[in-house]
Every structure is written in C-alpha cells, then in structure tokens.
C-alpha atoms as a PDB file:
ATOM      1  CA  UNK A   1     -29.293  31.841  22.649  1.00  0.00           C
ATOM      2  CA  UNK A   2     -27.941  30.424  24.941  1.00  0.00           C
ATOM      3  CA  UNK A   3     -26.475  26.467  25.206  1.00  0.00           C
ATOM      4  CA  UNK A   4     -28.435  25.249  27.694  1.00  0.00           C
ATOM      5  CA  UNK A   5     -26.308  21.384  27.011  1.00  0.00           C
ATOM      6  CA  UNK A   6     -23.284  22.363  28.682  1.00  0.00           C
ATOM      7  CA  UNK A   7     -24.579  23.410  32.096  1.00  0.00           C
ATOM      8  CA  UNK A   8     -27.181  20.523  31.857  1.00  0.00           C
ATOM      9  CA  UNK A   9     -23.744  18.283  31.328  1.00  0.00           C
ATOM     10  CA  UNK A  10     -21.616  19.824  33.964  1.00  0.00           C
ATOM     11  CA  UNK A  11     -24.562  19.822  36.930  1.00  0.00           C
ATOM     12  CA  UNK A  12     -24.829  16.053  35.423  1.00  0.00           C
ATOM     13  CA  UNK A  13     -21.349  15.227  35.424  1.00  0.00           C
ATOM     14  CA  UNK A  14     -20.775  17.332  39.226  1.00  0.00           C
ATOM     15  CA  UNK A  15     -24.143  15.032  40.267  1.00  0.00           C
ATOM     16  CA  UNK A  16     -22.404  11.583  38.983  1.00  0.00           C
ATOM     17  CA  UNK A  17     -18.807  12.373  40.700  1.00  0.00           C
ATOM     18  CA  UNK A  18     -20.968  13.218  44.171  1.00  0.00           C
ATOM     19  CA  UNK A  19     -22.470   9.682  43.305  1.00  0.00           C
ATOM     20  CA  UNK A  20     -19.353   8.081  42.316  1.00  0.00           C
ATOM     21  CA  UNK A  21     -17.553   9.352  45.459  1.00  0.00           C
ATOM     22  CA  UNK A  22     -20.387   8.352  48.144  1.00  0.00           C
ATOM     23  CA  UNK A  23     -20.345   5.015  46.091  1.00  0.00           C
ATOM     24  CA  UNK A  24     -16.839   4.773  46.995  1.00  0.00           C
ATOM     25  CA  UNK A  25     -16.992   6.003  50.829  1.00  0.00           C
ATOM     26  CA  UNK A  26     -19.579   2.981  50.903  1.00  0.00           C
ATOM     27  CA  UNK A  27     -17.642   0.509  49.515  1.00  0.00           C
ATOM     28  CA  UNK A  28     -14.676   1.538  52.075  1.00  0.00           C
ATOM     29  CA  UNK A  29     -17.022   1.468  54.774  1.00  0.00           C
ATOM     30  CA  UNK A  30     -18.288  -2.205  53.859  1.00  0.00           C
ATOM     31  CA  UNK A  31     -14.912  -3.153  53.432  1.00  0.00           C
ATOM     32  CA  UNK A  32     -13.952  -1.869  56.128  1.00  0.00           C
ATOM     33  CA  UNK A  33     -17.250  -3.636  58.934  1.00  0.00           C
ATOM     34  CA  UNK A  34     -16.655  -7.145  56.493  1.00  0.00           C
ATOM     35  CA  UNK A  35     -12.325  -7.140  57.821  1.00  0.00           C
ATOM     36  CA  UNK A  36     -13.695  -6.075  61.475  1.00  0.00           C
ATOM     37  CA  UNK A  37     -16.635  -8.824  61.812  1.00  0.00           C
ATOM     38  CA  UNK A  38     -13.523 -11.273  60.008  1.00  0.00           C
ATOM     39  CA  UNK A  39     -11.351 -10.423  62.320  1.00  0.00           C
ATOM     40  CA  UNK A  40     -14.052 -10.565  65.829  1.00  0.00           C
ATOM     41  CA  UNK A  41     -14.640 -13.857  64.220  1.00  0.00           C
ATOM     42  CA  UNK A  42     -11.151 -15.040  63.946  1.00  0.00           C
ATOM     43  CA  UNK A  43     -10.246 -13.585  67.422  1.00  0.00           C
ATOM     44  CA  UNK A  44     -13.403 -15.368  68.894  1.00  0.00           C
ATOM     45  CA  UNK A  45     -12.187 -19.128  67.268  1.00  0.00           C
ATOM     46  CA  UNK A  46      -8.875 -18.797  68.785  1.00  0.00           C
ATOM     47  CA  UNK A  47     -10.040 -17.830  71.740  1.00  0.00           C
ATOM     48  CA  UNK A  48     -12.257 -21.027  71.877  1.00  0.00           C
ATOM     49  CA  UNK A  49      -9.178 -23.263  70.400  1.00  0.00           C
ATOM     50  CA  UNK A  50      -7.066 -22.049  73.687  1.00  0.00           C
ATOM     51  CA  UNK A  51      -9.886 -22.217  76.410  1.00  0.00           C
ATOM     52  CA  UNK A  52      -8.727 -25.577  77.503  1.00  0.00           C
ATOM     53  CA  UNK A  53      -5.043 -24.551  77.768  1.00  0.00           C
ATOM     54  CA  UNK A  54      -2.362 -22.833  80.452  1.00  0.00           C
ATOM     55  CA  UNK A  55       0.912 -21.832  80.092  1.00  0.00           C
ATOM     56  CA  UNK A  56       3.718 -22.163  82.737  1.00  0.00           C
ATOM     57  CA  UNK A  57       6.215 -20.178  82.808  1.00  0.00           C
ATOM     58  CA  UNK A  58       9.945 -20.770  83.423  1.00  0.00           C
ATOM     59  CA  UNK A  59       9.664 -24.393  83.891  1.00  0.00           C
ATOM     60  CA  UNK A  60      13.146 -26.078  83.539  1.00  0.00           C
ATOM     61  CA  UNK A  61      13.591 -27.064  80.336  1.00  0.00           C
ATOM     62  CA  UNK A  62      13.516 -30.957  79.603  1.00  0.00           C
ATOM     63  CA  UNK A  63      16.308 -33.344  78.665  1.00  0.00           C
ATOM     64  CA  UNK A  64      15.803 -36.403  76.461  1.00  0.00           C
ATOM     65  CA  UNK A  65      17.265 -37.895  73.022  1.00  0.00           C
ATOM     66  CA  UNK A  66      13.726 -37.815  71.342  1.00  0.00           C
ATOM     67  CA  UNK A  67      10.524 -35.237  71.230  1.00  0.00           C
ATOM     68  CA  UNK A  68       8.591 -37.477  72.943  1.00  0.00           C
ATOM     69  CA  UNK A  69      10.766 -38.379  75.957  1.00  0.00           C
ATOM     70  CA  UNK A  70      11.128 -34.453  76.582  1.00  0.00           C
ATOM     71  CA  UNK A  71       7.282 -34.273  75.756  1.00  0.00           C
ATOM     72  CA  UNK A  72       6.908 -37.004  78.574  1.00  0.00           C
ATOM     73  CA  UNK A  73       9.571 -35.537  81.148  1.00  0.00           C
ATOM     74  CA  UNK A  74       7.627 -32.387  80.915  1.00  0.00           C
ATOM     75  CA  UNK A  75       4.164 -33.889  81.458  1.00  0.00           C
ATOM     76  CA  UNK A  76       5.755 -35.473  84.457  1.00  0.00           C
ATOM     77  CA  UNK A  77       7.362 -31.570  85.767  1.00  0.00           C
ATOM     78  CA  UNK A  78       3.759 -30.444  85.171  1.00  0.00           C
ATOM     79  CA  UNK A  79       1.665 -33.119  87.491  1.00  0.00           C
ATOM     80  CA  UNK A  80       4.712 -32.111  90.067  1.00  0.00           C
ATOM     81  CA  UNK A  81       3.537 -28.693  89.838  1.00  0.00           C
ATOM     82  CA  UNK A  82       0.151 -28.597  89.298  1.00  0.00           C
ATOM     83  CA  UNK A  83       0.268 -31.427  92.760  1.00  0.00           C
ATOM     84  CA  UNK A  84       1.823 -28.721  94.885  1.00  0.00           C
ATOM     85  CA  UNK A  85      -1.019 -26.126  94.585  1.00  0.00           C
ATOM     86  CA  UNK A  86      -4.144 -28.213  93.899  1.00  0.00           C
ATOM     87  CA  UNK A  87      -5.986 -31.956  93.672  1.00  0.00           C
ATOM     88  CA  UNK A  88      -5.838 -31.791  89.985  1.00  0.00           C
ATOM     89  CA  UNK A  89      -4.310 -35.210  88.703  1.00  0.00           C
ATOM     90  CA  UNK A  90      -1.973 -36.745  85.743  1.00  0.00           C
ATOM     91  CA  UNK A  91      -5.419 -37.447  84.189  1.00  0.00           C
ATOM     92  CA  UNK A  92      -6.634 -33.823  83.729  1.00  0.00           C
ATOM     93  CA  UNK A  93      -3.422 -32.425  82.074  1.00  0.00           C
ATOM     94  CA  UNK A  94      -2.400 -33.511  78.357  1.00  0.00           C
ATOM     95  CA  UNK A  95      -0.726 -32.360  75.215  1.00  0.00           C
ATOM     96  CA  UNK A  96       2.470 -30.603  76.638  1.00  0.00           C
ATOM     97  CA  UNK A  97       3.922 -28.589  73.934  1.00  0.00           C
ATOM     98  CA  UNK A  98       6.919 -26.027  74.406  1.00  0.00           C
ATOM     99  CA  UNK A  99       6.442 -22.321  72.681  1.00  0.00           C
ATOM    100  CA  UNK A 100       8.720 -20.893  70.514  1.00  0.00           C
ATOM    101  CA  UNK A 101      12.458 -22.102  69.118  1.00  0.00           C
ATOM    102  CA  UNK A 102      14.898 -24.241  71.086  1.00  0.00           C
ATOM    103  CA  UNK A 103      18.007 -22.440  72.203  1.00  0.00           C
ATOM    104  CA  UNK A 104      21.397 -23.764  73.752  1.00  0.00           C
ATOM    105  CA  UNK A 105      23.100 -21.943  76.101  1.00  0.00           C
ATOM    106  CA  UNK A 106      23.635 -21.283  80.053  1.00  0.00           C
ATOM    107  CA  UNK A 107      21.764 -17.718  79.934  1.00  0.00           C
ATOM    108  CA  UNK A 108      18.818 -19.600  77.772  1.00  0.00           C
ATOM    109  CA  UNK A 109      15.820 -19.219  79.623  1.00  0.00           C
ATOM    110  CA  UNK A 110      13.293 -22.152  79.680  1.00  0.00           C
ATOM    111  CA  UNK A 111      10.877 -22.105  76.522  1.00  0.00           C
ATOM    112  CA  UNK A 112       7.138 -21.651  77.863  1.00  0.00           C
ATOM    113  CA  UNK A 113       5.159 -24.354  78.359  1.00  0.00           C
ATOM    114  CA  UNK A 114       1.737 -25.112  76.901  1.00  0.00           C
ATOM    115  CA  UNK A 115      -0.944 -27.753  78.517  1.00  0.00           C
ATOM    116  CA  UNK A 116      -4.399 -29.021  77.408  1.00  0.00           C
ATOM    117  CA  UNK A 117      -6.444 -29.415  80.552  1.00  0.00           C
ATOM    118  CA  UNK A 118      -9.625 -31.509  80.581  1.00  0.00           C
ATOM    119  CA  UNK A 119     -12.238 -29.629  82.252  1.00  0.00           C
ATOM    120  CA  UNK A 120     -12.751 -26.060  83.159  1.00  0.00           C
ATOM    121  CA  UNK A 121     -12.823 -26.559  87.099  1.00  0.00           C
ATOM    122  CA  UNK A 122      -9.682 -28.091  87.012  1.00  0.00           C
ATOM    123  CA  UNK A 123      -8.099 -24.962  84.560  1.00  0.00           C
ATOM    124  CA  UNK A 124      -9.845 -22.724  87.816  1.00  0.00           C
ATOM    125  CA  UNK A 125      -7.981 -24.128  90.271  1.00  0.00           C
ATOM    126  CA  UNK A 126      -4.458 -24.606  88.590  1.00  0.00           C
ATOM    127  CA  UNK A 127      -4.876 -20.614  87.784  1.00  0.00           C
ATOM    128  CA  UNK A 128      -6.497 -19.630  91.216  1.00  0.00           C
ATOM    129  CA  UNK A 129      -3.173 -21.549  92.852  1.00  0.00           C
ATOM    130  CA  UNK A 130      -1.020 -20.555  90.702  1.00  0.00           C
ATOM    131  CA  UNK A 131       0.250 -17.661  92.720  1.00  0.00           C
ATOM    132  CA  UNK A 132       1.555 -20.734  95.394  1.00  0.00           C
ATOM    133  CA  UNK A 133       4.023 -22.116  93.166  1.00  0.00           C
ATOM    134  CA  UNK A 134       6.269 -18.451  92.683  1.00  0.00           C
ATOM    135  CA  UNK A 135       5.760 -17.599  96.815  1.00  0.00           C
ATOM    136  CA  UNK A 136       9.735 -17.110  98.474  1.00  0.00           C
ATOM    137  CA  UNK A 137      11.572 -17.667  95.070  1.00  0.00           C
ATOM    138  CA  UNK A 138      13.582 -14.655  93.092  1.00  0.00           C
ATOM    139  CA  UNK A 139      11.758 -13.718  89.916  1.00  0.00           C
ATOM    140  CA  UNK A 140      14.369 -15.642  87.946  1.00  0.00           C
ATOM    141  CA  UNK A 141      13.352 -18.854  89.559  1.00  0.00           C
ATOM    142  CA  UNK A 142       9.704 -18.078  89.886  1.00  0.00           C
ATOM    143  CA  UNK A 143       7.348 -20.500  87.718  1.00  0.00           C
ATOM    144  CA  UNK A 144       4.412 -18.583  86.259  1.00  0.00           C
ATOM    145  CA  UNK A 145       0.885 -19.760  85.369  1.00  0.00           C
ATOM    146  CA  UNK A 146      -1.179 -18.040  82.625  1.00  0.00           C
ATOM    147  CA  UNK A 147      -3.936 -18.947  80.722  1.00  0.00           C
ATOM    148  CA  UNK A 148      -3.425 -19.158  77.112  1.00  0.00           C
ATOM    149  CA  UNK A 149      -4.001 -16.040  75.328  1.00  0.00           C
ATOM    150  CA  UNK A 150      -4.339 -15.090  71.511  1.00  0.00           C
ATOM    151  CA  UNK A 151      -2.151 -12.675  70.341  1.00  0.00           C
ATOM    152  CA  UNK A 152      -4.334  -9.283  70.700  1.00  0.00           C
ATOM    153  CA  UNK A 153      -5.019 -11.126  74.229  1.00  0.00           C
ATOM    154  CA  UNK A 154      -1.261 -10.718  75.257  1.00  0.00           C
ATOM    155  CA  UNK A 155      -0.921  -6.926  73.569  1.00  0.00           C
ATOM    156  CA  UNK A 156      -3.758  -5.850  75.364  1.00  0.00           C
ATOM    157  CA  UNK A 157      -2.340  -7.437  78.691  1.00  0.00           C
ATOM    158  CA  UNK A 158       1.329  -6.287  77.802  1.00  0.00           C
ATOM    159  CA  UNK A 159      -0.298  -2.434  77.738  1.00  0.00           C
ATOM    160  CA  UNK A 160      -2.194  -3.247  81.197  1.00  0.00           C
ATOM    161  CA  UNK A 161       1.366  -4.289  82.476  1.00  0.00           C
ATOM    162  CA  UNK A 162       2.808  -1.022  81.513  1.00  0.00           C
ATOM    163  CA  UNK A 163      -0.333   0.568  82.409  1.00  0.00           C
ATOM    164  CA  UNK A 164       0.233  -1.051  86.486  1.00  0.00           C
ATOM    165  CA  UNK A 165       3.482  -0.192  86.413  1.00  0.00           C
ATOM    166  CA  UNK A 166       2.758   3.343  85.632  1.00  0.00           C
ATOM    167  CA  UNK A 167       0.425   4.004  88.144  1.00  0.00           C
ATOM    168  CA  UNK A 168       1.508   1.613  91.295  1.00  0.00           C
ATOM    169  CA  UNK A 169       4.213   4.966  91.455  1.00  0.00           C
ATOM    170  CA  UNK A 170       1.404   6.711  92.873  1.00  0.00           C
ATOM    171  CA  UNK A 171      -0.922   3.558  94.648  1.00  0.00           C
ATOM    172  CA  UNK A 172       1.572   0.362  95.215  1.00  0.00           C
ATOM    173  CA  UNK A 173      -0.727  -1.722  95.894  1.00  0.00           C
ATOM    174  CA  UNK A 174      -3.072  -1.784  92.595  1.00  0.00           C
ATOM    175  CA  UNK A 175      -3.117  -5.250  91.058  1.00  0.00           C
ATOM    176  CA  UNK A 176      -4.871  -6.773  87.979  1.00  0.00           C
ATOM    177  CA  UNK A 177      -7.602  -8.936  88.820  1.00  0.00           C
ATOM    178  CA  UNK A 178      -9.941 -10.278  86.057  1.00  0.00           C
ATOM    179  CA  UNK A 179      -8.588  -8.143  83.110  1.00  0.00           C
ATOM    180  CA  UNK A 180      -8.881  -4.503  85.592  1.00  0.00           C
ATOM    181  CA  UNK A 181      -6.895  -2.969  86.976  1.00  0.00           C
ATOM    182  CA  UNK A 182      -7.524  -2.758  91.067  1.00  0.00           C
ATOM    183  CA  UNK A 183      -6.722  -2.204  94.397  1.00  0.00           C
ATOM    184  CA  UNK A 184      -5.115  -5.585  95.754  1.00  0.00           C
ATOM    185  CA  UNK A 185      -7.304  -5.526  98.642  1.00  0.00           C
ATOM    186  CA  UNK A 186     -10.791  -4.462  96.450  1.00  0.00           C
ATOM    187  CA  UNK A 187      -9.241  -7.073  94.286  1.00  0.00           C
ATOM    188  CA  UNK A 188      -9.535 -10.104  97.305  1.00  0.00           C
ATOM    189  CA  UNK A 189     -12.821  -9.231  98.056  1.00  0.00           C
ATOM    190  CA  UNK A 190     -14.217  -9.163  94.713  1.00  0.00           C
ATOM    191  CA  UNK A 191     -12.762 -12.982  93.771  1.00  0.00           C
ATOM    192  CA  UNK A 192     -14.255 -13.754  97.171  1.00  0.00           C
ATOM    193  CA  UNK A 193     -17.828 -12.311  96.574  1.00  0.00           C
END
C-alpha cells in the first residue's frame, strides 16, 4: 500500500500556507485602510486648527528688543494692510506669529506671517482683496495673501503651480481659481455666479 499520510499532510500543509498567506494579505490590507482613515483624520483636524488663519507673504520683517514688541509691530503692519483692501478692523485680526527661523542678513527675505482672524466673512474678504495689495509692485516687493494650508495642502498646490506653469506655454491666460485650474476669464465669471 500505499501512505495515504503524506499526501493528506502536504494538501494540509499547501491548504494552511494558502491560509496563512491570505491571513497575511488581510492584515496588510487592514493595516494599510487603519494608517489611511489615521491619516484623513489627522489631515481633516489640521485643516480645522488653520480655518481661522491667513498668511501674508513678504511683509517687512519687524524690529523690536522683545517678542512681543515685534509681535505687536506686526499686528499693527497687518491692520495697515488688511485697511487698504477691505473694512475688516484691528478687532478681527489676532495672534500674529512669524513662520519658520529668524535670519540676519540684507538678502534675508521677510519670514511669513501667520494671523488668527475672527470670523469667516472677514477671512473672505481679506483673501478676495488680497490680489489689491501686490497690483503695480515687482514680485520682490509684492505682499501675498494665502490661506493657511496643511502640509499635503501646500504639495498639492506646489504641483498645481508647476502644473499652470506648464500649460499657460500653450493658453497664457489659465489661472487657479478655487483649487482648478481655469481660464482667467471662466475663472471671473464663476466667483461671480
């Protein structure tokens, strides 16, 4: 006769390695979904925790002896700004903070600058102006308005920026307008309509 054990055993042991390695796939795959919804999640918080805030640009950097006299200076360069292009008041615009390292030099450019505003109408109309405070000046002197973004935020707009810039070879006058790229003139009527 023959032994019937060691095919029973192999077919078994073939049957439990399938198992083993779907068990695995599965595992990945959870893993995998669990990082992804962490991640969404984490993305969605920050998102919230910057929904208040803007970010100017190239705004001359402050001078003072202490944190907080540059912290008020820059409050005060901010109301200036935010005056020229809109009725939104010193009372709507808080927390200045500057972004990033401070640097010494003559070539240094100004650090960005980070504001809290109070209610989401004023935030519209500080961005929707924003393109007022940059109109007749060289790009070195221009001040810039953003909202705040999260990190993947800014990759995602960096590759849009390279994306525009690719493309206005063949159409110059494509702009971004709310996070697509567009015809500037499609792009007026749509923020009007």
């Amino acid at each position: 006769g023959r032994d019937w054990s060691s095919d029973v055993c192999s077919s078994d042991l073939v049957e439990l390695e399938e198992e083993r390695s779907k068990s695995k796939i599965e595992e990945r795959i959870d893993e995998t979904v669990e990082r992804k919804v962490a991640e969404a999640m984490d993305e969605s918080r920050e998102r919230e925790k910057r929904k208040m805030n803007v970010v100017f640009v190239n705004v001359q950097e402050s001078e003072g002896e202490t944190a907080e006299e540059r912290k008020k200076r820059d409050i005060e360069k901010v109301v200036e700004l935010v005056g020229k292009i809109s009725d939104v008041g010193r009372e709507e615009i808080s927390d200045p903070v500057r972004l990033g390292g401070r640097t010494i030099g003559s070539e240094s450019r100004p650090r960005m600058l980070r504001v809290t505003v109070r209610t989401e109408e004023a935030k519209k109309k500080v961005l929707m102006n924003a393109r007022k405070l940059s109109e007749g000046k060289d790009a070195r002197n221009r001040v810039y308005v953003n909202q705040d973004r999260t990190p993947k935020e800014r990759e995602d707009f960096r590759k849009m920026r390279e994306e525009l810039e690719r493309r206005k070879k063949e159409d110059p006058e494509l702009v971004i307008r709310g996070g697509k790229i567009v015809k500037g003139r499609e792009g007026d009527q749509n923020r009007r309509g």
